[in-house]
Protein backbone atom coordinates (compact mmCIF):
# COMPACT_ATOMS: atom_id res chain seq x y z
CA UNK A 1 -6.43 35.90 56.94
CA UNK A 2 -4.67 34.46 59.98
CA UNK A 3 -1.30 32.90 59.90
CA UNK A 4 -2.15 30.07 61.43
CA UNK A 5 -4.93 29.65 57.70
CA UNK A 6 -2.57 30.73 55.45
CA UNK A 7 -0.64 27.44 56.93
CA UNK A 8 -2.71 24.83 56.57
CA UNK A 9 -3.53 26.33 52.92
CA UNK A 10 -0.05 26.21 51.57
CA UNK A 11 0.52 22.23 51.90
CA UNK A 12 -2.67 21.52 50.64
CA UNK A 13 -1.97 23.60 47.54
CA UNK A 14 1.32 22.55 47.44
CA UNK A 15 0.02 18.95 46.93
CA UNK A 16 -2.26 19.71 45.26
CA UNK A 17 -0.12 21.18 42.28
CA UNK A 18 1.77 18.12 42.71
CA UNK A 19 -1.00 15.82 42.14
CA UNK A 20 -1.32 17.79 39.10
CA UNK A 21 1.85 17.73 38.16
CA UNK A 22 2.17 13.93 38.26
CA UNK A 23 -1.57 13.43 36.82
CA UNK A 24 -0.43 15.37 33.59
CA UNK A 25 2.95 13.68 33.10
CA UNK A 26 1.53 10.13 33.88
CA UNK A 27 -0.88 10.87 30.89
CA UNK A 28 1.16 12.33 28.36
CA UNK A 29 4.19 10.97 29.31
CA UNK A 30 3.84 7.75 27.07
CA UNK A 31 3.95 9.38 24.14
CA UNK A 32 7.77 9.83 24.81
CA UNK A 33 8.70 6.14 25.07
CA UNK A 34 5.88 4.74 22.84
CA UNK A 35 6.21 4.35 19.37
CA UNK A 36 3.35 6.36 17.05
CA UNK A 37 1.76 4.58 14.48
CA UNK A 38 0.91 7.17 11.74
CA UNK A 39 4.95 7.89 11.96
CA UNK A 40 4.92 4.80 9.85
CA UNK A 41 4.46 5.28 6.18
CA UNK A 42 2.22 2.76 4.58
CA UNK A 43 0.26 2.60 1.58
CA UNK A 44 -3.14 4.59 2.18
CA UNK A 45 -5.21 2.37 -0.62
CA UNK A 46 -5.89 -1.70 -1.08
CA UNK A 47 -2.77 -2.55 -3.13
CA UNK A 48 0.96 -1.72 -2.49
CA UNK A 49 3.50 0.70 -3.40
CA UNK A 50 6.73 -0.33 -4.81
CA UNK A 51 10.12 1.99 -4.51
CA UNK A 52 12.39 -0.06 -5.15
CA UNK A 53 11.73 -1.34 -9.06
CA UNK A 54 15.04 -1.24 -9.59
CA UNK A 55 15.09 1.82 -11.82
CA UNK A 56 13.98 4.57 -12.15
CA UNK A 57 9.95 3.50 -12.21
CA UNK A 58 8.10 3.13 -8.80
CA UNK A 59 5.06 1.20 -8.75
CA UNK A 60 1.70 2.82 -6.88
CA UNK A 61 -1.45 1.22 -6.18
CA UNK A 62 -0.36 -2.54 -7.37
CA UNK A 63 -3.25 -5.69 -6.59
CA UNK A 64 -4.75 -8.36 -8.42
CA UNK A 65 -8.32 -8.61 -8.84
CA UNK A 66 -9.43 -12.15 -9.32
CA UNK A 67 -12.15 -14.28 -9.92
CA UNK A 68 -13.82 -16.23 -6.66
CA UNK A 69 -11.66 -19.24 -7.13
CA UNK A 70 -8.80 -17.40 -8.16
CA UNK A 71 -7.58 -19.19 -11.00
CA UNK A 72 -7.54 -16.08 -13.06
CA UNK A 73 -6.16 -12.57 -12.31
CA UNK A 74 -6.19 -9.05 -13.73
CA UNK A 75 -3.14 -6.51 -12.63
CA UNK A 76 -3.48 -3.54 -11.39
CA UNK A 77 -1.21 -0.61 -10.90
CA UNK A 78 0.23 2.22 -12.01
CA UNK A 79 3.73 2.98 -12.92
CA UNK A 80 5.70 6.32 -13.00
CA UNK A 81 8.66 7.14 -14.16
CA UNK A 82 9.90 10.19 -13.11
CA UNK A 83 13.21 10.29 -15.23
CA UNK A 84 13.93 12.49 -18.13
CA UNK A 85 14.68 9.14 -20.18
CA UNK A 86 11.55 6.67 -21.21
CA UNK A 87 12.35 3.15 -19.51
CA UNK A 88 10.99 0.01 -20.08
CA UNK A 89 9.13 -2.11 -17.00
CA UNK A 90 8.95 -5.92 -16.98
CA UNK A 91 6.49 -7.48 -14.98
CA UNK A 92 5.84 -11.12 -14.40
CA UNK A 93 2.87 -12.64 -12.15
CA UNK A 94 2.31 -16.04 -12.13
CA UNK A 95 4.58 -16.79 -15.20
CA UNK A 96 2.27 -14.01 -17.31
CA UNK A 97 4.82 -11.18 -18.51
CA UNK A 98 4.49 -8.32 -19.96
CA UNK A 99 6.57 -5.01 -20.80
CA UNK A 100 6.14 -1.35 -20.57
CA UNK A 101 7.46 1.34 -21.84
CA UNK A 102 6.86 4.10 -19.73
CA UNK A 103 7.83 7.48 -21.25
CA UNK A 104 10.17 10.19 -18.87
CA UNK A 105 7.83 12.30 -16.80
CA UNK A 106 5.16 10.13 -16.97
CA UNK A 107 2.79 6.89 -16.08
CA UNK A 108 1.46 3.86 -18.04
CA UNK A 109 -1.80 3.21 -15.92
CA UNK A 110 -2.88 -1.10 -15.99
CA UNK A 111 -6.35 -2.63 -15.35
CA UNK A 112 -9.47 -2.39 -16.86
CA UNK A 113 -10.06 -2.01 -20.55
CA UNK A 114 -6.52 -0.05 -20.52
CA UNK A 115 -3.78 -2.32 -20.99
CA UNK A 116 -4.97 -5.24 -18.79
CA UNK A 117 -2.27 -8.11 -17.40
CA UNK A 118 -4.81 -11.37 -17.78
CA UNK A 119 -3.11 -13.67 -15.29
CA UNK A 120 -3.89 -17.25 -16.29
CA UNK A 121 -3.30 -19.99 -13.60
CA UNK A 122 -2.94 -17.12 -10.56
CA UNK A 123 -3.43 -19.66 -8.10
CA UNK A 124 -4.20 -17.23 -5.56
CA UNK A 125 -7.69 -16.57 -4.20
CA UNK A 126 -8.79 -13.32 -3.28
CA UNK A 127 -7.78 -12.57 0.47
CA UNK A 128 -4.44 -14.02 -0.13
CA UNK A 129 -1.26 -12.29 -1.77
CA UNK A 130 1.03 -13.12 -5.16
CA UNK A 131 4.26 -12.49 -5.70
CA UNK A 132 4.85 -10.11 -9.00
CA UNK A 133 8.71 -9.30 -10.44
CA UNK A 134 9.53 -6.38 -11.25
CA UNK A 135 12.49 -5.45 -13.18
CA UNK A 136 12.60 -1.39 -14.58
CA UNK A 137 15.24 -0.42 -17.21
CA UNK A 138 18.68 -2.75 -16.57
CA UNK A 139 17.88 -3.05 -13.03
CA UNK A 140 17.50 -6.84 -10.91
CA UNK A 141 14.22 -8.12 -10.36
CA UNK A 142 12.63 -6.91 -7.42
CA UNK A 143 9.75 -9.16 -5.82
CA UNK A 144 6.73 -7.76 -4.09
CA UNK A 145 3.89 -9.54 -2.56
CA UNK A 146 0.65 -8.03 -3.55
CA UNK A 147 -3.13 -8.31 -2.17
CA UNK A 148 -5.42 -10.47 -4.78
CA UNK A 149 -8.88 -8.84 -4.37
CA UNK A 150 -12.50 -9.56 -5.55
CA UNK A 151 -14.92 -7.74 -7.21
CA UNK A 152 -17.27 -7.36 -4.10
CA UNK A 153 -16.35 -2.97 -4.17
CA UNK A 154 -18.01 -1.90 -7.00
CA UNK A 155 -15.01 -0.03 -8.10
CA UNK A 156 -13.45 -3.41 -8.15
CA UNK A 157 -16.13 -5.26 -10.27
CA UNK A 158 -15.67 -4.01 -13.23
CA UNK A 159 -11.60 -4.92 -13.18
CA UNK A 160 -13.22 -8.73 -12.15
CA UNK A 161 -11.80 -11.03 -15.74
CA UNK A 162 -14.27 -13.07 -17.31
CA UNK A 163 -13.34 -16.71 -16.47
CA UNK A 164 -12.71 -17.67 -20.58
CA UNK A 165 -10.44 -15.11 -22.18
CA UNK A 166 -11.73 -12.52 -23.92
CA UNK A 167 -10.59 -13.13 -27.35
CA UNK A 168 -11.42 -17.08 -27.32
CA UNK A 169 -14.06 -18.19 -30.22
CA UNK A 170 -17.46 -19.42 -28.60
């Protein structure tokens, strides 16, 4: 190889490297200044979670599943309490109330044929969300909007209320 090769070679590879150089940070550089979604923690299923119940109970997997004109409404959810004491939860959706006790170390599981909230009057169709209260043990009422769903998943359409309540006389 002749010096006068060996010259012309070196700021060609010199640029070259520094084509490289500025190819590979122009591509990966973003991900410095731009902010990463899944750094965002969300609730991985259809309804909400809910840390902040006031007490000692958070709420996991919360939604209403309603009928098609959403007049009426059955809660969904689960609530844990992860305390050594049982506490009591009061929940309230569209005037409907009702109160758990959910023992220390433990969940009280709503929906279906287990403990169902009916929700008369929801006033919500499906697509939109409702605004449920939360108060656990002596703590302030916390509001959460949750999703109203249908029953158009079949895991959903069994959890679907019947548009007369259930223990009306036909």
């Amino acid at each position: 190889m002749n010096s006068r090769s060996a010259a012309s070679i070196a700021p060609r590879l010199i640029a070259a490297i520094a084509l490289g150089s500025a190819l590979a940070l122009g591509t990966t550089g973003c991900t410095f200044i731009t902010h990463q979604a899944t750094t965002n923690p969300y609730s991985a299923s259809d309804g909400v979670n809910i840390d902040e119940t006031g007490g000692s109970v958070v709420a996991r997997n919360v939604f209403v599943v309603a009928t098609e004109d959403g007049e009426v409404g059955n809660l969904v959810g689960a609530f844990i309490n992860a305390s050594s004491k049982t506490s009591t939860v009061d929940i309230d959706v569209a005037g409907e109330q009702l109160t758990l006790r959910v023992p220390s170390e433990d969940r009280v599981s709503l929906g279906a044929d287990k403990m169902p909230l009916r929700v008369e009057n929801l006033g919500a169709k499906p697509g939109a969300t409702v605004e449920v209260l939360i108060v656990a043990g002596d703590g302030e009422a916390v509001p959460a909007q949750v999703p109203v769903l249908d029953g158009s998943l079949p895991q959903y359409a069994d959890l679907v209320p019947s548009a007369a309540p259930l223990d009306s006389a036909s």
